[in-house]
C-alpha atoms as a PDB file:
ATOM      1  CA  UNK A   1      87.248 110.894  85.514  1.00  0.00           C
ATOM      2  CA  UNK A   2      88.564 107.418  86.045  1.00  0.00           C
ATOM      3  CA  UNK A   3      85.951 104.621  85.894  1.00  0.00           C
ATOM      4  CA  UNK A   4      87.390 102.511  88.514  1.00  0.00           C
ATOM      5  CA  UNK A   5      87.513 104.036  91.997  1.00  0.00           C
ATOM      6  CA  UNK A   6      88.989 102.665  95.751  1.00  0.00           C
ATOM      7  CA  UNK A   7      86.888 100.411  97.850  1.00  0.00           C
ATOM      8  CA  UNK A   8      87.315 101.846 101.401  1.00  0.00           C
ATOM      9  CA  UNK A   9      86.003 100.724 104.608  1.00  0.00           C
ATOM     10  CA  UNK A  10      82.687 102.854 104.578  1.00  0.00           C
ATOM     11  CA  UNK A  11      81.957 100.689 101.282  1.00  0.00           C
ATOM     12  CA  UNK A  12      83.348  97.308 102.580  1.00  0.00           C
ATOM     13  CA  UNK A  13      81.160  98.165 106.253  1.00  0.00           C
ATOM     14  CA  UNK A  14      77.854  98.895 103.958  1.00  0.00           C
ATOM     15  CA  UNK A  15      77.615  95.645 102.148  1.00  0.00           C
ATOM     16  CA  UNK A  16      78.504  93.778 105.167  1.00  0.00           C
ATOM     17  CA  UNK A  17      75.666  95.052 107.433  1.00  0.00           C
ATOM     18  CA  UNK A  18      73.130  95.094 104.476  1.00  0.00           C
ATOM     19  CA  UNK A  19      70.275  92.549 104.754  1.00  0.00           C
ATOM     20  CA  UNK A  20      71.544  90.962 101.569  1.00  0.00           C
ATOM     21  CA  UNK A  21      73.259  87.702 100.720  1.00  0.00           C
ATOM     22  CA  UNK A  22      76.500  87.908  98.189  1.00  0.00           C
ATOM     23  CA  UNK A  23      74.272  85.992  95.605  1.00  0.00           C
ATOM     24  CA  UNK A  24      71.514  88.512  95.989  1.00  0.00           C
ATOM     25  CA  UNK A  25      72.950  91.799  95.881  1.00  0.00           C
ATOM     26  CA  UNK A  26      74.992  90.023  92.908  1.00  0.00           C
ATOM     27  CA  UNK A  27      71.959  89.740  91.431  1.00  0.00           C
ATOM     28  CA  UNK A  28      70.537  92.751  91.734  1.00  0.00           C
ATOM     29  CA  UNK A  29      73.698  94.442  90.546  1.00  0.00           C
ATOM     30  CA  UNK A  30      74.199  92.084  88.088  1.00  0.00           C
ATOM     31  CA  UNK A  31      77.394  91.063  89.034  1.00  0.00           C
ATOM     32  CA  UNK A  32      79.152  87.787  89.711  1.00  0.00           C
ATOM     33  CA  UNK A  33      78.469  86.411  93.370  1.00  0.00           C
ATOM     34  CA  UNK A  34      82.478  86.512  93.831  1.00  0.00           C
ATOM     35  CA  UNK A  35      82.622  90.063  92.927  1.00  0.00           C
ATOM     36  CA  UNK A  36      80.563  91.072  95.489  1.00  0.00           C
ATOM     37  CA  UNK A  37      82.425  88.515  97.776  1.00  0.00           C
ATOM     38  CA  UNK A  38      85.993  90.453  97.073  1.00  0.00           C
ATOM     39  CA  UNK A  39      84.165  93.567  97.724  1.00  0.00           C
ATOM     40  CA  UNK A  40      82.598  92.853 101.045  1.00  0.00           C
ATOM     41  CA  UNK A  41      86.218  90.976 102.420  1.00  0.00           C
ATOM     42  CA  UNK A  42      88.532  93.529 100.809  1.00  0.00           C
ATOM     43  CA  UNK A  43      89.990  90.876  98.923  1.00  0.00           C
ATOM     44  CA  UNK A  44      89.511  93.752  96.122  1.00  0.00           C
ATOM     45  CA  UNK A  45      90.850  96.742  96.102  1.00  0.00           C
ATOM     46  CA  UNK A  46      88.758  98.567  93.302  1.00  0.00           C
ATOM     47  CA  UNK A  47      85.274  99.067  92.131  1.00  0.00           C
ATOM     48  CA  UNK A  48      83.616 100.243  88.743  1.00  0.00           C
ATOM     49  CA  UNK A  49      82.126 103.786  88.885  1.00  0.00           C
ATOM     50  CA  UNK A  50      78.855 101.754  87.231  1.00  0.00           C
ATOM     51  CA  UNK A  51      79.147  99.081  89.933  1.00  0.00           C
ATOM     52  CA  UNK A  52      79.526 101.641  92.660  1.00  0.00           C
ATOM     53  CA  UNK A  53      76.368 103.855  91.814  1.00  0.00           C
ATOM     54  CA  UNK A  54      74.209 100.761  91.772  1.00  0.00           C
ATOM     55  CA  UNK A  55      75.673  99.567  95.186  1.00  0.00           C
ATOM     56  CA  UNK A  56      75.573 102.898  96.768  1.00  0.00           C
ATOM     57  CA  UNK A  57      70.979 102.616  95.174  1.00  0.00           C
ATOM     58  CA  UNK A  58      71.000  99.660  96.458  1.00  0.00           C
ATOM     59  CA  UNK A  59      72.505  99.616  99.829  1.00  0.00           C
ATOM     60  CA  UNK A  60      70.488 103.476 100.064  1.00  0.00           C
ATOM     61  CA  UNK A  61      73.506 105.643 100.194  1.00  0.00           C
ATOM     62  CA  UNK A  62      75.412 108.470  98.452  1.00  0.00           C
ATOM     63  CA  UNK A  63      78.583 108.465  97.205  1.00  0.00           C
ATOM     64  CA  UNK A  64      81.482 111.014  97.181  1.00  0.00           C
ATOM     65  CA  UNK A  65      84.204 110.939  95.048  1.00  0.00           C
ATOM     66  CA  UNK A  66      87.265 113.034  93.666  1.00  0.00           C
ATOM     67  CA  UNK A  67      89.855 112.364  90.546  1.00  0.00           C
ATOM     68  CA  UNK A  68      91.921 110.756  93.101  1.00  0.00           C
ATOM     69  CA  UNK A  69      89.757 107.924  93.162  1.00  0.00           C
ATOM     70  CA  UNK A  70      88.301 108.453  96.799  1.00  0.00           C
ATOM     71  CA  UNK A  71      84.864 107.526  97.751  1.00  0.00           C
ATOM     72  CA  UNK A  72      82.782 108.514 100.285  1.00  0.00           C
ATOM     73  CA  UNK A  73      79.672 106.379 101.144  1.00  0.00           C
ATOM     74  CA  UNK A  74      76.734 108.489 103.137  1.00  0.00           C
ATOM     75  CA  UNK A  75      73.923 107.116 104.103  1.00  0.00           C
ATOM     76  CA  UNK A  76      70.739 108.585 102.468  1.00  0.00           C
ATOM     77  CA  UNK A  77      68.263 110.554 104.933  1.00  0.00           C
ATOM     78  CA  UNK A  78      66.739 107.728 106.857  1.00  0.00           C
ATOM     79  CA  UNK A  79      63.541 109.967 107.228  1.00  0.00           C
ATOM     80  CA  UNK A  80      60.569 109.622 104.612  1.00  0.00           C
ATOM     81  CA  UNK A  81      58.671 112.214 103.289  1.00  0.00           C
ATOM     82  CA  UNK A  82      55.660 110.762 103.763  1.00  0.00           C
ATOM     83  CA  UNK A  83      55.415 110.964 107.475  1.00  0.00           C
ATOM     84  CA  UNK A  84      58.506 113.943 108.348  1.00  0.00           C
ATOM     85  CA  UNK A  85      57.041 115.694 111.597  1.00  0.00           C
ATOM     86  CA  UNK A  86      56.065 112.415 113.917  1.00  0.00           C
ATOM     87  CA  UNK A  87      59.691 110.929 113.088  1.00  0.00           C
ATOM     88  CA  UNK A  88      61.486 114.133 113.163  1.00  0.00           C
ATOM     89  CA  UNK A  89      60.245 114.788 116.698  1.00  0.00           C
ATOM     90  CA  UNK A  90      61.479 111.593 117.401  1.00  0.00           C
ATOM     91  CA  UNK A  91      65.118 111.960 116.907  1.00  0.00           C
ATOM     92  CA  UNK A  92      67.631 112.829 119.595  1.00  0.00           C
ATOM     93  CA  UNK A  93      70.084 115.466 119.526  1.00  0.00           C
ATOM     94  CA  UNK A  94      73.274 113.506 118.550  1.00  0.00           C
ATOM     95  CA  UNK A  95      71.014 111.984 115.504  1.00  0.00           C
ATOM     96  CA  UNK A  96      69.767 115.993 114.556  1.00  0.00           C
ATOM     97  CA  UNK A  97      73.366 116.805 114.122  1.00  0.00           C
ATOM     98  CA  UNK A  98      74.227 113.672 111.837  1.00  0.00           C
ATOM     99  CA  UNK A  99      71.203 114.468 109.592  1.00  0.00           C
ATOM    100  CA  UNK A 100      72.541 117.685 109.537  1.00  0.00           C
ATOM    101  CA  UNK A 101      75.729 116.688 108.494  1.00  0.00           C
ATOM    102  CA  UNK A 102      74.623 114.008 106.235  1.00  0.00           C
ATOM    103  CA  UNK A 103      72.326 116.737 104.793  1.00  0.00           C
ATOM    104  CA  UNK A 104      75.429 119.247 103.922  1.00  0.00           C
ATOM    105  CA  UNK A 105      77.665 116.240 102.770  1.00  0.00           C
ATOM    106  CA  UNK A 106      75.172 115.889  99.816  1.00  0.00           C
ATOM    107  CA  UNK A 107      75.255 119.821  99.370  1.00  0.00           C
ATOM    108  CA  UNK A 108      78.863 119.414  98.924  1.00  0.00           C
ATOM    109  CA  UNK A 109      78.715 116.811  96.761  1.00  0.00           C
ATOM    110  CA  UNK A 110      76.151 118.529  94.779  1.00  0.00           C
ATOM    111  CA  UNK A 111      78.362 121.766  94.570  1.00  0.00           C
ATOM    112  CA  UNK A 112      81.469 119.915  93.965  1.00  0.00           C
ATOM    113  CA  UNK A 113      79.513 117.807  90.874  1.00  0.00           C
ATOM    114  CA  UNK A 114      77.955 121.336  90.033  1.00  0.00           C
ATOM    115  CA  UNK A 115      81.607 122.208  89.562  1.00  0.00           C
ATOM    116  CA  UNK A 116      83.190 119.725  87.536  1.00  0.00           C
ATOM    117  CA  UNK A 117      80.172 119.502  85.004  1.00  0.00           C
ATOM    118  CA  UNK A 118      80.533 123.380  84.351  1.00  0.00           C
ATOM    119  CA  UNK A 119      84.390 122.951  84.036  1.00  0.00           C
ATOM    120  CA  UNK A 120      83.542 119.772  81.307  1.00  0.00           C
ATOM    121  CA  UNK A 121      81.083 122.001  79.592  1.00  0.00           C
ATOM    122  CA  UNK A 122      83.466 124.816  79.399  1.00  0.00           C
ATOM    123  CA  UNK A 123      86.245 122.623  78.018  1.00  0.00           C
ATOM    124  CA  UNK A 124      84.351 120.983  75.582  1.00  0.00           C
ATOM    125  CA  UNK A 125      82.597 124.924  74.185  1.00  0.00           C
ATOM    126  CA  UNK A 126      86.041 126.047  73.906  1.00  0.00           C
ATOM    127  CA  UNK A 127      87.378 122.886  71.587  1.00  0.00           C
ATOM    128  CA  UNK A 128      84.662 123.812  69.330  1.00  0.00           C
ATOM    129  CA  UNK A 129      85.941 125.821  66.536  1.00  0.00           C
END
């Protein structure tokens, strides 16, 4: 699997509604304030796998990808475990069915990564002499 994959507009859209300034989330990424500066403007085109997982923590979303380089940014279930019932009866129709389909997004993802470990592990069993 490649290490760099394609910022996209999900990505570019998360960083610039996040509560955090270029200099902070560089920070907490530790990255250079410019980096994150390309990323958020599109001035940038790519993004390390390592630099994507810690955005996608930090900004509280998933990510998707395939060989091809494409990522998918989902937000994480907005709804904490601590109080589920009192906020789940709180949510309209129209936000049931995108928890739903946020919900089998990461199922997918899970399957799909699921996948591609057991194909690795079976690769690397049959090099073995």
């Amino acid at each position: 699997m490649s290490n760099k994959f394609q910022l996209n507009d999900q990505i570019r859209h998360a960083i610039s509604i996040s509560s955090y300034s270029d200099s902070g989330l560089a920070e907490i990424l530790e990255v250079g304030r410019d980096t994150v500066y390309r990323w958020r403007t599109g001035s940038t085109t790519i993004i390390r796998r390592q630099n994507l997982v810690k955005l996608a923590e930090a900004l509280g979303h998933y990510i998707k990808y395939n060989d091809k380089g494409v990522v998918e940014f989902i937000p994480q279930n907005p709804i904490k475990k601590n109080n589920l019932q009192p906020e789940l009866s709180n949510l309209s129709g129209e936000d049931m069915t995108s928890l739903i389909q946020t919900m089998q997004k990461q199922i997918e993802y899970l399957l799909e990564e699921n996948t591609q470990l057991k194909i690795k592990i079976k690769g690397h069993s049959e090099k073995k002499p």
